[in-house]
Protein backbone atom coordinates (compact mmCIF):
# COMPACT_ATOMS: atom_id res chain seq x y z
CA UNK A 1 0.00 0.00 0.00
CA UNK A 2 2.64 2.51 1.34
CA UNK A 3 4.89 1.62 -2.14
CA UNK A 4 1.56 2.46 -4.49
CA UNK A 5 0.79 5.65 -2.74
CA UNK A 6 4.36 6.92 -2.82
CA UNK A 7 4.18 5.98 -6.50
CA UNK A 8 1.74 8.94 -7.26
CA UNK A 9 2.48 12.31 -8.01
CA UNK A 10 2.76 14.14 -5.19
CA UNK A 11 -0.25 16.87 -6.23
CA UNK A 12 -2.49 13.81 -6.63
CA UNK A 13 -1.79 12.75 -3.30
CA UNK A 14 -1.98 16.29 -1.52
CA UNK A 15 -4.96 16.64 -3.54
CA UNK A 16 -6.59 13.68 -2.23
CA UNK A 17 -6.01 14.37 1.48
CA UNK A 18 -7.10 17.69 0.72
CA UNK A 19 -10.66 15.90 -0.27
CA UNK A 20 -10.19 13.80 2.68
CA UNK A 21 -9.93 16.40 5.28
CA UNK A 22 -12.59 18.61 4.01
CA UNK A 23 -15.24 15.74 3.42
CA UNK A 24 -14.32 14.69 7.19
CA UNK A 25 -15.21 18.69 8.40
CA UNK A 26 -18.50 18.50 6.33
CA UNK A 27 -19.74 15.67 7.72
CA UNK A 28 -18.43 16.99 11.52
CA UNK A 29 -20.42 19.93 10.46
CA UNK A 30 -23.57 18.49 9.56
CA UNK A 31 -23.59 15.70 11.84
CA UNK A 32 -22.00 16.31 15.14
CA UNK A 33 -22.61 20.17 15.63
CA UNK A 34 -25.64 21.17 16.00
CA UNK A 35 -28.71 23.75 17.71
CA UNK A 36 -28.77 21.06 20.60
CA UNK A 37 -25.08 21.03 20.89
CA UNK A 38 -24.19 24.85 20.68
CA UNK A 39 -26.82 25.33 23.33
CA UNK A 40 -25.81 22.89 25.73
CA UNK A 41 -22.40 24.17 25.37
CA UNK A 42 -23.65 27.94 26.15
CA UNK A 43 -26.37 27.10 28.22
CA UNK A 44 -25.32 28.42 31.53
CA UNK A 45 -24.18 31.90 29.59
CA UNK A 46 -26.47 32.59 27.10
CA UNK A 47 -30.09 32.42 26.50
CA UNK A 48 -31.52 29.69 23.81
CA UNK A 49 -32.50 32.75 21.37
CA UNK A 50 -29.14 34.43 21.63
CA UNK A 51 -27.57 30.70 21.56
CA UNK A 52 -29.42 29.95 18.48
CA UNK A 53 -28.68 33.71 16.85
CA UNK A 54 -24.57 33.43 17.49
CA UNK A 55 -25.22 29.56 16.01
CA UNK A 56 -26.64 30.82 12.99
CA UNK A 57 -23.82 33.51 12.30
CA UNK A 58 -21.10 31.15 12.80
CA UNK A 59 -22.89 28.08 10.31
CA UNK A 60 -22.95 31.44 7.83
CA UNK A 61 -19.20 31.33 8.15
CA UNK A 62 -18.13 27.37 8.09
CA UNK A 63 -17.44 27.71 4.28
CA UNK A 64 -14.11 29.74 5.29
CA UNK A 65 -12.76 26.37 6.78
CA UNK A 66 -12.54 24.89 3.61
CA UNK A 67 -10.92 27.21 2.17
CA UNK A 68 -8.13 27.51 4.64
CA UNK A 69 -7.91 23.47 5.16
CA UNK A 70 -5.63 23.41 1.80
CA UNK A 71 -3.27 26.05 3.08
CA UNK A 72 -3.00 24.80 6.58
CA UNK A 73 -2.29 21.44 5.08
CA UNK A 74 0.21 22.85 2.53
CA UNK A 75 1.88 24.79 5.24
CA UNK A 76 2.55 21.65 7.25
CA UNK A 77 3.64 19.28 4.84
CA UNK A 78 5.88 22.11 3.43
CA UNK A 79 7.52 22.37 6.90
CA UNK A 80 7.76 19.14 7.77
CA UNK A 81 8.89 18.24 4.42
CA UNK A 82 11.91 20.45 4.91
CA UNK A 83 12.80 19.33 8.49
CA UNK A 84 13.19 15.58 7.05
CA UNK A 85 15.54 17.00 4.34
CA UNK A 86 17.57 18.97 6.87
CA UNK A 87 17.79 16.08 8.60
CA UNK A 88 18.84 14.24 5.37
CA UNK A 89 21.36 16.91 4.47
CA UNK A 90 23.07 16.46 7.50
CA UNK A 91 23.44 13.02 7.40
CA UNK A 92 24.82 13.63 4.60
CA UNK A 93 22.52 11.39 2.35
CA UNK A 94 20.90 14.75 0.39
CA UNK A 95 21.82 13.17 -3.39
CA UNK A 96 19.64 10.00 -2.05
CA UNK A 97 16.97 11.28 -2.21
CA UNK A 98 15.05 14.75 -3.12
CA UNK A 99 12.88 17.12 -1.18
CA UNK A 100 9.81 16.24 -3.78
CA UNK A 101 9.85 12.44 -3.17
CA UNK A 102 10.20 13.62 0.83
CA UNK A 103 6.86 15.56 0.59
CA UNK A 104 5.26 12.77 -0.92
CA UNK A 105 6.03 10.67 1.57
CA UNK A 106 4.84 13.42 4.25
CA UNK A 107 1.53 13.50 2.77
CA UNK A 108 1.00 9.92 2.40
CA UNK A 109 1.68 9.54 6.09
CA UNK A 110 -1.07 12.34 6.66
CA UNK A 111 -4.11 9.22 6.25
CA UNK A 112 -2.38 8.17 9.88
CA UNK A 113 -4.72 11.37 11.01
CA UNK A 114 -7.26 10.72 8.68
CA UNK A 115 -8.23 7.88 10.45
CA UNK A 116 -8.06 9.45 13.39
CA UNK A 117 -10.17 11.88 12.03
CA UNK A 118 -12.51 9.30 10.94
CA UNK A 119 -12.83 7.40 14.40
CA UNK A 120 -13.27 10.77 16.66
CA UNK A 121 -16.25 11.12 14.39
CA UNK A 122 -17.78 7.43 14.44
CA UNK A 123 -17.02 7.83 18.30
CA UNK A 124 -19.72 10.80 18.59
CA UNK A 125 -22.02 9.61 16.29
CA UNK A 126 -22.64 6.47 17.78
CA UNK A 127 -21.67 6.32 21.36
CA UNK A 128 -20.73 9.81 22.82
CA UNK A 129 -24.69 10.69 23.81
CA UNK A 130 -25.22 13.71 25.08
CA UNK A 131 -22.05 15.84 24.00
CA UNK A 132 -21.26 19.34 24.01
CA UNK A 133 -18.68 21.23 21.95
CA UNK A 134 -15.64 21.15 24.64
CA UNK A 135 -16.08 16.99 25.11
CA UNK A 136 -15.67 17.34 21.19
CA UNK A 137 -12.53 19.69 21.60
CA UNK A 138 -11.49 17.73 24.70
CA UNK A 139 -11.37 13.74 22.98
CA UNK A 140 -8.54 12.25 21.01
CA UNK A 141 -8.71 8.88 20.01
CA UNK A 142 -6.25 6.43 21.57
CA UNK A 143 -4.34 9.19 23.23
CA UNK A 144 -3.40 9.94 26.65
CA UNK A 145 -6.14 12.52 27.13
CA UNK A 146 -8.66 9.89 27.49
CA UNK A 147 -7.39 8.84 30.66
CA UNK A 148 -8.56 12.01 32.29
CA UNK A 149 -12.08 13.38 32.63
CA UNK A 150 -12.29 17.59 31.84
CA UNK A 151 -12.08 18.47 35.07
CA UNK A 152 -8.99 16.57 36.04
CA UNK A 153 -6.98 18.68 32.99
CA UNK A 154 -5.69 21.98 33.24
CA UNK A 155 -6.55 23.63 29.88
CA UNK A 156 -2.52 24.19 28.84
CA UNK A 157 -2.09 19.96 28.92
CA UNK A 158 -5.14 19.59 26.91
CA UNK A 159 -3.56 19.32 23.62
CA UNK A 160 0.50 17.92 24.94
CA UNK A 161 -1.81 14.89 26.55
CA UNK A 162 -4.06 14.45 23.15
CA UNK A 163 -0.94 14.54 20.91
CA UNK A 164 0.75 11.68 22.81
CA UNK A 165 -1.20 9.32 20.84
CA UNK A 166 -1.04 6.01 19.09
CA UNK A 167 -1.28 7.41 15.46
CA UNK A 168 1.56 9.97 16.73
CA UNK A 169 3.76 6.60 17.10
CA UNK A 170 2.41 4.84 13.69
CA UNK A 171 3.05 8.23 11.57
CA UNK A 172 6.62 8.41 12.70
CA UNK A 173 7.06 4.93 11.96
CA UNK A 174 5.35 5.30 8.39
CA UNK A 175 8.05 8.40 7.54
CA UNK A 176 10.20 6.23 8.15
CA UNK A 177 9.63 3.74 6.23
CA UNK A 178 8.02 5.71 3.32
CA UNK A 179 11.70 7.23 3.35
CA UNK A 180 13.83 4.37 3.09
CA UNK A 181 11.27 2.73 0.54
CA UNK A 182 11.56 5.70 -1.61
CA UNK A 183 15.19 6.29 -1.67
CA UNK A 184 18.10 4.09 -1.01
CA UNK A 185 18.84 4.99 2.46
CA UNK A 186 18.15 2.39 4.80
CA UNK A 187 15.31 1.55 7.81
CA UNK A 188 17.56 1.72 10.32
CA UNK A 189 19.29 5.09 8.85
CA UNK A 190 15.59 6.67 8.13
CA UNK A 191 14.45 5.73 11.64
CA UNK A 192 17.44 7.72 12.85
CA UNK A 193 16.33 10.64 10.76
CA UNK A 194 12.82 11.31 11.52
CA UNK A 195 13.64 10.77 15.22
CA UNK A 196 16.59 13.60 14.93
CA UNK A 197 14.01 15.94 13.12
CA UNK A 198 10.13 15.47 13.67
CA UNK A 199 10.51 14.37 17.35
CA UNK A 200 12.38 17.84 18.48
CA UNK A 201 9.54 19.61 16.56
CA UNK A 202 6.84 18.30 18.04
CA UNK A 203 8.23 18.66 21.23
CA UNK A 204 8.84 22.78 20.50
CA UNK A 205 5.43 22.89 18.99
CA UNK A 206 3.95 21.45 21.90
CA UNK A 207 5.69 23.63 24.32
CA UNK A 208 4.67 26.40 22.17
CA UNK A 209 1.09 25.84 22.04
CA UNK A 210 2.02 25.22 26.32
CA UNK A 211 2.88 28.48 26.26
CA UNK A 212 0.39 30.23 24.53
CA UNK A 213 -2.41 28.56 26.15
CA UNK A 214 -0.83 29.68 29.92
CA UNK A 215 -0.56 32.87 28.09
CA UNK A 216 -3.87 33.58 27.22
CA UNK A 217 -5.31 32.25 30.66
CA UNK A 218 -3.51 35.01 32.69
C-alpha cells in the first residue's frame, strides 16, 4: 500500500487528502454540531435565542474552513517536508533522495490522522450521547487525554496529553519507512532521521502551544 501511494504524483496525493480532510469537516459539520449542541455548550451563559442567533452567524461562516484546510495542510507538509531533508542533508545522504519524493512521503503519512479523524467522528455519532462542543474539543482517540475526565486537565495539557497518541507513534514509523522505501537509504538510517528531526519539533510545537495557552489564561 505505502509503495503504491508513494508511487503517485505528489499533487495527486496532496490533492486527495485535501478531499479527505474537508469531506471529514462537512460531515463533523452536519452531523456532530448542532442547535442542541451549541446550546448545551452555552447554556449556563447565554439564553436559547441568543444561543441559536450566534449559532446561525457562525454556520454562515463554516465555508471559510474549507478554504483555509488546503493552506494549513500545505503549510505543514511544506515544513515538515523540509525538516526531514535537513535532517537528510546532515546526514549527509541529500543526493539519495530529493525534497519532492520527501513531501510525498509526508503526505502519504497524513491518512495516519485521517483515520483518526474518521474514528473521533464514528465515536460521537454512535456512542458519545449527550455531547457538548468542549467533550468534542477535549477527545482524542487512543491518546493519553482519554485517561482524564475535563475536570482533572488543566486547559494548557489539553492538547501535549491528546498529541501523545497512538497514530503519533504509527506516523513516525510510516516516515520512516516511506523514506527508506523511496530512496536508497536504509530503515535503520531513516528511523534515525525522523527521530533527529520530527521528534524535536513536536516537542517545541507542543511547548509552544504550552505556552500560549498559559498565556492567554492570565
Amino acid at each position: 500500500m505505502i509503495r503504491g501511494l508513494l508511487s503517485e504524483k505528489g499533487w495527486k496525493l496532496f490533492l486527495g487528502i485535501v478531499a479527505l480532510n474537508v469531506l471529514i469537516i462537512f460531515l463533523s459539520q452536519m452531523a456532530l454540531i448542532n442547535e442542541t449542541v451549541f446550546f448545551n455548550t452555552y447554556s449556563e451563559q447565554l439564553t436559547y435565542d441568543r444561543a441559536m442567533e450566534i449559532f446561525s452567524k457562525m454556520s454562515s461562516f463554516s465555508w471559510v474552513s474549507y478554504l483555509i484546510t488546503p493552506v494549513l495542510l500545505l503549510i505543514k507538509f511544506s515544513v515538515m517536508s523540509v525538516l526531514l531533508y535537513i535532517g537528510i542533508f546532515f546526514s549527509d545522504l541529500h543526493k539519495e533522495i530529493t525534497l519532492g519524493k520527501i513531501f510525498k512521503v509526508v503526505v502519504a503519512g497524513e491518512l495516519v490522522f485521517i483515520i483518526a479523524s474518521i474514528i473521533k467522528l464514528l465515536w460521537f455519532i454512535f456512542f458519545a450521547g449527550n455531547y457538548t462542543l468542549d467533550d468534542m474539543s477535549f477527545f482524542y482517540p487512543l491518546s493519553l487525554i482519554n485517561l482524564f475526565s475535563r475536570s482533572e486537565v488543566a486547559a494548557y495539557w489539553i492538547y501535549p496529553l491528546q498529541t501523545v497518541n497512538l497514530f503519533q507513534l504509527v506516523y513516525v514509523l510510516l516516515l520512516a519507512l516511506g523514506l527508506s522505501k523511496i530512496s536508497s537509504i536504509n530503515r535503520e538510517t531513516a528511523d534515525k532521521v525522523v527521530l533527529a528531526t520530527y521528534v524535536p519539533a513536536i516537542a517545541v510545537w507542543v511547548a509552544l502551544v504550552m505556552f500560549l495557552s498559559i498565556d492567554v489564561q492570565t
